[in-house]
Protein backbone atom coordinates (compact mmCIF):
# COMPACT_ATOMS: atom_id res chain seq x y z
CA UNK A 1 -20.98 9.26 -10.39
CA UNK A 2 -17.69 11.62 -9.68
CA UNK A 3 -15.50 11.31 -6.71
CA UNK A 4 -16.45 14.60 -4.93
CA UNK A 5 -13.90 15.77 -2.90
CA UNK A 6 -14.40 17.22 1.07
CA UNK A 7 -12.66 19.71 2.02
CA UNK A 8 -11.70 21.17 5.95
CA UNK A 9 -11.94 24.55 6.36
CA UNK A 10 -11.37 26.31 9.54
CA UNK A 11 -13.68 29.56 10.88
CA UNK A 12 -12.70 32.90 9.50
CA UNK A 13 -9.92 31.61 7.75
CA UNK A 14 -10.01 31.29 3.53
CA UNK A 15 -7.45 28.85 3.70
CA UNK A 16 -9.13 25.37 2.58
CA UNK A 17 -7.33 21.53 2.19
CA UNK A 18 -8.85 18.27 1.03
CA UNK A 19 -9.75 16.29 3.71
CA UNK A 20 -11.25 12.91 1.95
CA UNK A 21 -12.25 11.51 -1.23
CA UNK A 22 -15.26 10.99 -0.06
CA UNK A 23 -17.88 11.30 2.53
CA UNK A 24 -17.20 8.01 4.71
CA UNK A 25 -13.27 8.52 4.13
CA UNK A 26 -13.94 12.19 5.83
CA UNK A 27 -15.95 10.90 8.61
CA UNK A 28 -13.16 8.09 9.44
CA UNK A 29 -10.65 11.05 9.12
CA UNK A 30 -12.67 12.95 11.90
CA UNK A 31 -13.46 10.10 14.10
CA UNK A 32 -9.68 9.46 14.37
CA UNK A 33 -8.29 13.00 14.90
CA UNK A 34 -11.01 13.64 17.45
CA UNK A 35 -10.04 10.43 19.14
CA UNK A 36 -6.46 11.51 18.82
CA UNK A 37 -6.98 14.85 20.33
CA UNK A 38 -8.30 13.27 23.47
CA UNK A 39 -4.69 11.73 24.36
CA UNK A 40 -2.97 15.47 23.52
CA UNK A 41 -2.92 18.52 25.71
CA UNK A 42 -0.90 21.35 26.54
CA UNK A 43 1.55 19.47 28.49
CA UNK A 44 2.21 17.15 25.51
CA UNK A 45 6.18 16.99 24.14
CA UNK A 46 6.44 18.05 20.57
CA UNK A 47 8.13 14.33 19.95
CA UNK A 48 4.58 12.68 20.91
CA UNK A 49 2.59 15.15 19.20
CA UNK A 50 4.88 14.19 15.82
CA UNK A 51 4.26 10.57 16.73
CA UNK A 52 0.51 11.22 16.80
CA UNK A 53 0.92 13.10 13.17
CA UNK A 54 2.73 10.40 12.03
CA UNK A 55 0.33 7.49 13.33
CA UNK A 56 -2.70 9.43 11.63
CA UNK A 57 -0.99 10.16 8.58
CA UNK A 58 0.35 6.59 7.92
CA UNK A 59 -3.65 5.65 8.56
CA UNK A 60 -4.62 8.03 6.12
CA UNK A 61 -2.24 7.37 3.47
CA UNK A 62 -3.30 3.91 3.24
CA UNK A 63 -6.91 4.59 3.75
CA UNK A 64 -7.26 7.53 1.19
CA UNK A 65 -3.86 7.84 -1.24
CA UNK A 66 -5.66 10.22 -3.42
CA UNK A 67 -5.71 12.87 -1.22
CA UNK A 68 -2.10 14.58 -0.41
CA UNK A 69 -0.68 14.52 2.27
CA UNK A 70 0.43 17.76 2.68
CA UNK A 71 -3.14 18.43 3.70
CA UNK A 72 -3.66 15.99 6.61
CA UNK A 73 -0.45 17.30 8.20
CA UNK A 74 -1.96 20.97 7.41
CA UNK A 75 -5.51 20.04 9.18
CA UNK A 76 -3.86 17.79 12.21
CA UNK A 77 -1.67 20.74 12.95
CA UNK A 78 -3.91 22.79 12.78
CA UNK A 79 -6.05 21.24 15.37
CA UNK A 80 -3.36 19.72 17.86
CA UNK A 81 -2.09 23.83 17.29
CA UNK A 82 -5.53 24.75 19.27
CA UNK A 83 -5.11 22.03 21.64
CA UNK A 84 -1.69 23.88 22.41
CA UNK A 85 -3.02 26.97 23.23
C-alpha cells in the first residue's frame, strides 16, 4: 500500500504543505498544535512563541522525518499568526 501524504490547507487560500505521512502522524500533529495553541495568545512574546515552534518541530522531526520541515514551521505559523490577531 503507498504512503499517502496529508496535506494542511487553509480556507480561501491555494497555498497547500504536507502535514503527515500519514493519517495517525496528522492527527498527532493536530492534537499537539491545538494543545499548543491553548498556552499562546495575543499577549504572548515572540521568544515563547519561537520556543513553542521549536518544541513542536523537534516533536515532529522525530515523529515524521519524511515530511520537511519547512512545512510544519509554515502551518504552526500560520496558526499561532491567527492566534495573534
Amino acid at each position: 500500500m503507498p504512503v499517502r501524504s496529508h496535506r494542511f490547507a487553509p480556507t480561501g487560500s491555494d497555498t497547500s504543505a504536507h502535514a503527515a505521512a500519514d493519517l495517525e502522524l496528522l492527527l498527532t500533529f493536530l492534537c499537539r498544535l491545538r494543545t499548543a495553541l491553548f498556552d499562546v495568545s495575543v499577549d504572548t512574546p515572540d521568544d515563547e512563541l519561537d520556543r513553542v515552534e521549536e518544541r513542536l518541530v523537534a516533536h515532529y522531526r522525530a515523529a515524521d522525518p519524511a515530511v520537511a520541515e519547512a512545512d510544519w514551521r509554515w502551518i504552526i505559523r500560520r496558526c499561532i499568526g491567527e492566534v495573534r490577531l
